[in-house]
Every structure is written in C-alpha cells, then in structure tokens.
Protein backbone atom coordinates (compact mmCIF):
# COMPACT_ATOMS: atom_id res chain seq x y z
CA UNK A 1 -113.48 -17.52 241.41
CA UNK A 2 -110.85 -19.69 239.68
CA UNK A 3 -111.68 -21.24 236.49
CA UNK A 4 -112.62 -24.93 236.89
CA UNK A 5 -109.79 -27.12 235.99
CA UNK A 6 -110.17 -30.24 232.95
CA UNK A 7 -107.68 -32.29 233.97
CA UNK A 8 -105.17 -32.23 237.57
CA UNK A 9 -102.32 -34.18 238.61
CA UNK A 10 -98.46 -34.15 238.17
CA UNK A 11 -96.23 -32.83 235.60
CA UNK A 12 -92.91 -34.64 235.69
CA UNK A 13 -89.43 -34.43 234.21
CA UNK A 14 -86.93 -37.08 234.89
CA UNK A 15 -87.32 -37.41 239.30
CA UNK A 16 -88.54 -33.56 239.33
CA UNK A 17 -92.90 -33.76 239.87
CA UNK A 18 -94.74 -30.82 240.23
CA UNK A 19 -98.51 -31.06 240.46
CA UNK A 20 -100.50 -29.14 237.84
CA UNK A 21 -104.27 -28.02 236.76
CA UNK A 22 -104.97 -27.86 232.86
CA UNK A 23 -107.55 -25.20 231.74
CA UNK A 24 -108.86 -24.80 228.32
CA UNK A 25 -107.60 -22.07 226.52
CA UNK A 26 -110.46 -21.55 224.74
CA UNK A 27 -114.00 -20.87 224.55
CA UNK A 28 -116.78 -21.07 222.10
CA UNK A 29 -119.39 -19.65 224.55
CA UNK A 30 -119.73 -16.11 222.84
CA UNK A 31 -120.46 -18.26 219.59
CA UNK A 32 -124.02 -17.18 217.83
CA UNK A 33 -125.83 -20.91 218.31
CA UNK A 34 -129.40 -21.78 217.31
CA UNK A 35 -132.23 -23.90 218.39
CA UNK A 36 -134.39 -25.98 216.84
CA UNK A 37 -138.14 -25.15 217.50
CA UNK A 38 -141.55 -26.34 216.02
CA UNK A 39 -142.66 -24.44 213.20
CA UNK A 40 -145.81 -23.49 214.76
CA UNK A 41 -145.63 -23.65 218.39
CA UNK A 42 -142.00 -22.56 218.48
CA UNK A 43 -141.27 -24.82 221.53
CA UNK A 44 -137.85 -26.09 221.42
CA UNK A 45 -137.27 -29.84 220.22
CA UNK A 46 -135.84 -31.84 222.76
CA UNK A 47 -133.87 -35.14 221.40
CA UNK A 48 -134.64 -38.40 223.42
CA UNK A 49 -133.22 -41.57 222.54
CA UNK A 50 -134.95 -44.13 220.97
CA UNK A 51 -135.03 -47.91 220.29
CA UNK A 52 -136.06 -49.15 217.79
CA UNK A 53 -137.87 -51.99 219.16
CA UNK A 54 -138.88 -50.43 222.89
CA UNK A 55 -139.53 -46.74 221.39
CA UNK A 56 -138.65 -43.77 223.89
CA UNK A 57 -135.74 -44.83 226.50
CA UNK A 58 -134.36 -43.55 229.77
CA UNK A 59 -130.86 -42.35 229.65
CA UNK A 60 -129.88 -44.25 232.60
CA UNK A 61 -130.75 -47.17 231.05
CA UNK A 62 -128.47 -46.38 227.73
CA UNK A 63 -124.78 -48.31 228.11
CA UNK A 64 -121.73 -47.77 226.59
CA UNK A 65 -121.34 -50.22 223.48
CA UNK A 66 -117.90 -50.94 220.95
CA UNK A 67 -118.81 -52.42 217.42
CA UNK A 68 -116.35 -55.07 216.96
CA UNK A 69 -118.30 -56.24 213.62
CA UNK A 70 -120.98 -55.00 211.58
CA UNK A 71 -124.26 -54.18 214.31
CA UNK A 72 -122.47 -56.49 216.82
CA UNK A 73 -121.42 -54.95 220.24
CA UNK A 74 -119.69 -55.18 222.98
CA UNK A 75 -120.77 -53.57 226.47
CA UNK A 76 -118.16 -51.34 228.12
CA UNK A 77 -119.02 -51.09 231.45
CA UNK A 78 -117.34 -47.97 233.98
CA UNK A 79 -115.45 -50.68 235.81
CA UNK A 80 -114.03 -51.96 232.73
CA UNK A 81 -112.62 -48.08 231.97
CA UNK A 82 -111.60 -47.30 235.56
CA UNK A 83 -109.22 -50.71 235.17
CA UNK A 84 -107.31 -49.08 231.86
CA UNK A 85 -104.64 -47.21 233.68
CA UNK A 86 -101.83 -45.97 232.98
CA UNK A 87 -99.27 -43.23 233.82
CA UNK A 88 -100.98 -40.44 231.56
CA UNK A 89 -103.77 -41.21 233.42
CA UNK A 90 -102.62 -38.69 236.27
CA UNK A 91 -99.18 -37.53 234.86
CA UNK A 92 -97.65 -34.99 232.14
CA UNK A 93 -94.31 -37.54 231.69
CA UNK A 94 -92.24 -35.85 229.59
CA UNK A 95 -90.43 -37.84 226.94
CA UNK A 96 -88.36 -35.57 224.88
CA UNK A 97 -87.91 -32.22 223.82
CA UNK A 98 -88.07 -31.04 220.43
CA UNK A 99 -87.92 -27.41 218.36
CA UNK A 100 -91.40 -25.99 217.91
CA UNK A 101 -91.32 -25.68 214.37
CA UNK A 102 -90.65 -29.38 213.63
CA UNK A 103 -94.32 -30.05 214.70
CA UNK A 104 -96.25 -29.78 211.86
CA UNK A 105 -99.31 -27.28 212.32
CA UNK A 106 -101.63 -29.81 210.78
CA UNK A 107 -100.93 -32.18 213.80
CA UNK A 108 -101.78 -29.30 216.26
CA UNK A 109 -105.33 -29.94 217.95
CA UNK A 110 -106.81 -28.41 221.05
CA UNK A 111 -104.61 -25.42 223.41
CA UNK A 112 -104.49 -25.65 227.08
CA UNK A 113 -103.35 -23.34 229.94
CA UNK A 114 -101.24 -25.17 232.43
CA UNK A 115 -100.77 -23.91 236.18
CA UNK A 116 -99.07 -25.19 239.36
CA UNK A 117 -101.89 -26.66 241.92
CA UNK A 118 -101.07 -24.82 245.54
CA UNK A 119 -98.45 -22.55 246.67
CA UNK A 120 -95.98 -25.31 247.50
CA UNK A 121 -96.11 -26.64 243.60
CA UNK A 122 -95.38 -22.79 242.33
CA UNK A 123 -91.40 -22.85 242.96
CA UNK A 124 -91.30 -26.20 241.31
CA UNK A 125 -93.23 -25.03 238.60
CA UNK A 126 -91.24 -21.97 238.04
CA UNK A 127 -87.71 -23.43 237.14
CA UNK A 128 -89.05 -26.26 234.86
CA UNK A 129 -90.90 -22.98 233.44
CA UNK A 130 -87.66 -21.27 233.10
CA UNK A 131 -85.54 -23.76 231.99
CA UNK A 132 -88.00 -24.52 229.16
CA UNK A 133 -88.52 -21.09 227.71
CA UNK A 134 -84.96 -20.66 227.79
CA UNK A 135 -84.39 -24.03 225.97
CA UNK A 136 -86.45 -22.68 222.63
CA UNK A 137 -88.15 -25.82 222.48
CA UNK A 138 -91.34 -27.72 223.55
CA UNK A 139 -92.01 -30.94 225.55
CA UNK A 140 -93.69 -33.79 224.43
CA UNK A 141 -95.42 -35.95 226.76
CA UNK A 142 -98.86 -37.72 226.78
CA UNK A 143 -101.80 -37.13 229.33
CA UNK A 144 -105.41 -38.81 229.15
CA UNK A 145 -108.50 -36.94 228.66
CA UNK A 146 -112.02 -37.91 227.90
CA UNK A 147 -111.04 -41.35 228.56
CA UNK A 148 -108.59 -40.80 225.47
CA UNK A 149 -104.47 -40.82 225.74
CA UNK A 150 -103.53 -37.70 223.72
CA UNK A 151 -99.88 -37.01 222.86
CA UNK A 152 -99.16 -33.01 223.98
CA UNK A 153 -96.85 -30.19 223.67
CA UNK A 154 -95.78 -28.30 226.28
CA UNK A 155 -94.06 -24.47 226.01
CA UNK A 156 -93.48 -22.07 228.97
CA UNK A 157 -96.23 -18.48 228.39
CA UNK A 158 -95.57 -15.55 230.50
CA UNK A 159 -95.98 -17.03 234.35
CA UNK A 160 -97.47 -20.43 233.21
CA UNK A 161 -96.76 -23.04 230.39
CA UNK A 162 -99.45 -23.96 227.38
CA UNK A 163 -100.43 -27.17 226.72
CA UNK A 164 -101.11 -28.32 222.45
CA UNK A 165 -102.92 -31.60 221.97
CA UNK A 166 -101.14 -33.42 218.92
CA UNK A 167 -103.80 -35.43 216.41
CA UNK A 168 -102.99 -38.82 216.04
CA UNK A 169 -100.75 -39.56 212.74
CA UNK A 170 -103.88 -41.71 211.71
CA UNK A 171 -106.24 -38.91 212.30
CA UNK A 172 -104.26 -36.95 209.50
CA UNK A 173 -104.65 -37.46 205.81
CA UNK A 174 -101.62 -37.60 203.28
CA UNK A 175 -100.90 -35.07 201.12
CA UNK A 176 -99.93 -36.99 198.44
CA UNK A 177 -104.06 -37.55 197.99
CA UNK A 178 -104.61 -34.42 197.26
CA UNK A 179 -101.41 -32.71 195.41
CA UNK A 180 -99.75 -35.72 193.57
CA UNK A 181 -102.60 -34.79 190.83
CA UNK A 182 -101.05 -31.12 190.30
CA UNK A 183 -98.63 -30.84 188.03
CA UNK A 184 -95.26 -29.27 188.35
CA UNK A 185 -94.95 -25.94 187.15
CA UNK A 186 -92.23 -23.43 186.30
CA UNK A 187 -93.51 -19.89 187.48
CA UNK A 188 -93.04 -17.21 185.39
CA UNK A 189 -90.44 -15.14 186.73
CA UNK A 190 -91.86 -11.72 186.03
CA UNK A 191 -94.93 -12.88 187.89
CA UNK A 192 -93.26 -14.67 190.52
CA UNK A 193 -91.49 -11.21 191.43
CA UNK A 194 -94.52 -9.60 191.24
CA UNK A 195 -96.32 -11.70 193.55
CA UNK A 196 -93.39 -11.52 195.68
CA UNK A 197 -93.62 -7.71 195.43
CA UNK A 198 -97.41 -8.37 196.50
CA UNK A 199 -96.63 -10.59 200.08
CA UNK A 200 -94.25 -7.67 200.79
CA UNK A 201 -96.49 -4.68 200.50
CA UNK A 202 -99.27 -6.44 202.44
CA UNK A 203 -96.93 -7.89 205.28
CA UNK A 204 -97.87 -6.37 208.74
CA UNK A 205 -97.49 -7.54 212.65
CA UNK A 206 -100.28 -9.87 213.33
CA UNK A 207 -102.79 -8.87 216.00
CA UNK A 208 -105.77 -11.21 215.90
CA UNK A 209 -107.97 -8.21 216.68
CA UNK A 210 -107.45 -6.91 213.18
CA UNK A 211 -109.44 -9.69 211.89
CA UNK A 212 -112.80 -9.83 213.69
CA UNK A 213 -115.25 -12.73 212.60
CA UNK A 214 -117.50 -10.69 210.12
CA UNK A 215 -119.89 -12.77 209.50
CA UNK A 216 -120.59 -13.18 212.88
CA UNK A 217 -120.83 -9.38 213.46
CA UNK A 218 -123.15 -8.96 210.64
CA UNK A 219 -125.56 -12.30 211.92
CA UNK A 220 -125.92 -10.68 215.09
CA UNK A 221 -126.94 -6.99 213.49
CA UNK A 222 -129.44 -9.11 212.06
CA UNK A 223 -130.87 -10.38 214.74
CA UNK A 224 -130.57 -6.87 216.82
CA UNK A 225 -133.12 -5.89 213.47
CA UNK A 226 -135.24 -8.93 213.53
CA UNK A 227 -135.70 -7.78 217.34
CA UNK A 228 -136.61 -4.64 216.82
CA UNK A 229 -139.32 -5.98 214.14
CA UNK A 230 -137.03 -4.88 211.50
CA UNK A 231 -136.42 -6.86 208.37
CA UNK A 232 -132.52 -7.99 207.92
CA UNK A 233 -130.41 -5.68 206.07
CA UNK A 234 -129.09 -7.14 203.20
CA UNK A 235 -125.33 -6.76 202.32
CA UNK A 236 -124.01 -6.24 198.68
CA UNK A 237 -121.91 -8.68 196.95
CA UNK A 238 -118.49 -7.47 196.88
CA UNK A 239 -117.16 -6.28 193.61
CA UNK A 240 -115.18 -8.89 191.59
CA UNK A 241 -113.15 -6.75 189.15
CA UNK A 242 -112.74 -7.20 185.35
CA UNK A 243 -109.27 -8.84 185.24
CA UNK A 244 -109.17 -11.36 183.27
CA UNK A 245 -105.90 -12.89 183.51
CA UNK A 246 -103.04 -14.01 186.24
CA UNK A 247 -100.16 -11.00 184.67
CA UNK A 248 -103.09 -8.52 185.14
CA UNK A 249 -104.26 -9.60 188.36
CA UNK A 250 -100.59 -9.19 189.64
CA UNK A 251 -100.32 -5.51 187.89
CA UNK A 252 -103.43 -3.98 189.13
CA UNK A 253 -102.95 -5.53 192.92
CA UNK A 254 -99.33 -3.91 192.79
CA UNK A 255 -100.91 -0.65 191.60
CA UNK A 256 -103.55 -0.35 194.03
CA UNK A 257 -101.41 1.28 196.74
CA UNK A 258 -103.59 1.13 199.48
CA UNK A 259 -102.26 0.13 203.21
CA UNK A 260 -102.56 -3.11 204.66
CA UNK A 261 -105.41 -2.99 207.41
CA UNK A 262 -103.56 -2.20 210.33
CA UNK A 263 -102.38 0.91 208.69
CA UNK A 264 -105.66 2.43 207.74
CA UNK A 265 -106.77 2.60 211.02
CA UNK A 266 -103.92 5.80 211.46
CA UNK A 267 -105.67 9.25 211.97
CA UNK A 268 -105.09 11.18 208.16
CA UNK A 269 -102.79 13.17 208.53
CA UNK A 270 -103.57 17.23 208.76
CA UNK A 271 -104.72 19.01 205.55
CA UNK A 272 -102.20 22.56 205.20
CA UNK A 273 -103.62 25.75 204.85
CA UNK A 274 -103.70 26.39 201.22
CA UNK A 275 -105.69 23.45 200.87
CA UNK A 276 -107.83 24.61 203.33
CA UNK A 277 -108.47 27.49 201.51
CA UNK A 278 -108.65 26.06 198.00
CA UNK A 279 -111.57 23.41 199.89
CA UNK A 280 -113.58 26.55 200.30
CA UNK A 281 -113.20 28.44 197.35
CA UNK A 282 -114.67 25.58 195.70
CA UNK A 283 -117.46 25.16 198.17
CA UNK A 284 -118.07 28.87 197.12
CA UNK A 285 -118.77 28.24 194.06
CA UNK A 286 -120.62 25.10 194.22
CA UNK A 287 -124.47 27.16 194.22
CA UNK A 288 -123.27 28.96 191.16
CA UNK A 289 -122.74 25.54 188.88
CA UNK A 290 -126.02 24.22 190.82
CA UNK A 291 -127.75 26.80 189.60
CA UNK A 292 -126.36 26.53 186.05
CA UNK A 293 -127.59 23.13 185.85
CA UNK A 294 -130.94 23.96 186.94
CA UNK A 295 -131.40 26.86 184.71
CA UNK A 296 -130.63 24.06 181.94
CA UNK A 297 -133.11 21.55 183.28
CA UNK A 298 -135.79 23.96 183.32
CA UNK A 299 -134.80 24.83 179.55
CA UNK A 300 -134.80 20.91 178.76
CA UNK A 301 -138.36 21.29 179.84
C-alpha cells in the first residue's frame, strides 16, 4: 500500500503543470518515547483541557483563538481559514532557480519526497525532473502546509524530486549575537598545519550508517535488561586523557595512527607463518613462567 500523501496538487513551471503528492521523508516512529504513568497505579496520565473557571472541558467545545494583546483574543473560526487562499494553497509555483549551495544549511527545515499523482502526470514529471538535475540547481517555490505558507526547495533524486522546507529569515537568529564577542585570532601556524594534518587523516566517504544513534542503542539494551528483571548495565565514562594543552592535543591526535571508522571495520589482514609459529612457541612456554610465579607466591607465604 502506498504511503499516505501530506500535501497533493500541481507543481508548475512557467505554463508546464504537472500534478504531484508530497510524502515526508522522514520518520521518527522507531524513536524510544515514554509515557507518563502514576507512581503507584502505573496507569497512564491522560491530559484533558481545562478552564480555569468551568474546570474539565470537551474538546469540541475548545476554538481556535489569536492573542492580538496581552490575554485578549480573537476567535478564528474554519470558515475564516478556508477563505485565506492563495496559489500555494494547491500549487508548487516555481519562482526561480538558484545553486544549492547558496542556501544556507541553517535555513534548511523539514525534507519531502515528491512524486507525480497518476500515470498521465509521470511523463510530465519526468522532463521537468530531467531538466532540473541536469541544471545543478534547485527550485524555489512556496506551498502551504498546516495552514502555514512555507517557502521550499526543490532538486530532482533518482526517479522523483525532494522537497526542503526553508525557515523563515525571522525564524533564524543572527550570528553576530553570538560571535561578535570572540575575538580575532591569528592561529599559530605550526598548529594550524597540524590540525590540518588532523581533518586529513580522519576524512572518509560519509555513509550515515557509520554513525548509529548510541545512545539510543544503549537505552534500549537497558530496557531489554529491565525486562528481563535485570538491573541496567552501567557504562564507563570514557577516558579523558592527560593533555594539558592545545600543541599537545594536536601532537598526540597526529600520533595516534589509528583508522577512521569506516576503515576498522576491514577484516585484519592474514598473520604469515613465522608469526604463526613464534605465537606458539610462546604459548609453549607460558605454564613454565606460570609456574615460576607460583613457586614464588608460595615462597612469599
């Protein structure tokens, strides 16, 4: 069965339409989530609304309410929503085209899948498809959901196209709060090569799989052990080192030769046949020191 659609209607460029189904690209179902239960009954809490004056209230009696001043409202009634329309209400417009990496990734919000709606909207579909992977660039053009106008990207992916919600440029917070207060520094130049050095060493092709949410891994072990009337297993704080300063810190990372991730997961690579041998001649004589060290406990005593 097909995924259930967020949004439908037309995607449009100049007099070309094509109609279209937006699917989130996402999905937090597989997320660990809690509930909240009494302590002693452990029945789960339901939330019902409340007023202050008339206590507990039906839902269908709750309305939709804008403050316009402090504790003074305004109803919004359905009708008054349903008469808001505009194009993005039903169709992807597109307004311009611009090179993906002049959007900003702080502006990027929520990805979408976007697919042609029936056979007859798949040929349609394909060219604009085509033509915009072949551009290099993204569309921008606005749609409405949740009752919200959202300003979007669109790229071509393999058969279909993905959809980026863009925040609102009021949504984002300058910079300059943050980092005017840091003051400009001259790196080192040892260090910054070193560092450099550092980026280079660990710099591998990114595969999301490599980086599994741990935490969540190790939550849900718990619980496994909580269900089995274990008691959790309790993880060790991971060592911190003893270097004490930045040229250090640089030295000893650059030292430690170990592979990035993704390379530690090759097989080790076959052992030759001296070594082998030179394994087991030390195995051989691993009961003769044993039983040094035991004829010099038993002396201690």
């Amino acid at each position: 069965m097909a995924p259930r659609a967020s949004w439908k209607g037309y995607l449009k460029l100049s007099l070309v339409t094509c109609p279209v189904r937006l699917y989130p690209a996402t999905s937090s179902a597989s997320r660990i989530g809690f509930n909240q239960l009494h302590k002693d009954t452990h029945n789960r809490i339901n939330l019902k609304p409340v007023d202050p004056e008339l206590g507990l209230v039906e839902r269908k009696d709750l309305v939709r309410g804008y403050e316009y001043e402090s504790k003074k409202y305004v109803i919004i009634e359905d009708e008054d929503l349903a008469a808001v329309k505009i194009e993005s209400n039903h169709t992807l417009n597109i307004e311009a085209f611009v090179d993906a990496d002049e959007v900003e990734p702080i502006y990027l919000d929520a990805p979408y899948y976007l697919a042609p709606d029936g056979a007859m909207a798949e040929e349609t579909f394909a060219v604009l498809r085509e033509a915009l992977g072949r551009s290099g660039k993204v569309a921008v053009a606005r749609l409405v959901l949740s009752s919200r106008e959202r300003v979007v990207t669109i790229g071509a992916k393999d058969k279909g196209m993905f959809v980026q919600t863009l925040r609102n440029p009021s949504e984002v917070r300058a910079a300059s709060t943050y980092f005017d207060d840091i003051p400009d520094v001259e790196p080192d130049a040892d260090m910054l090569q070193m560092a450099e050095q550092l980026i280079a060493q660990k710099t591998v092709a990114f595969d999301p799989k490599d980086y599994e949410d741990r935490y969540e891994v190790a939550l849900l072990a718990m619980i496994k052990e909580k269900l089995k009337g274990h008691k959790p297993i309790i993880a060790a704080e991971p060592e911190r080192g003893n270097v004490v300063n930045l040229m250090d810190a640089l030295k000893a990372s650059l030292a430690d030769q170990k592979p990035p991730a993704k390379s530690r997961r090759k097989p080790a690579a076959k052992k030759p046949a001296a070594a082998k041998g030179a394994k087991s001649a030390k195995t051989e004589k691993a009961p003769a020191r044993s039983a040094s060290g035991g004829g010099r406990r038993k002396a201690t005593k």
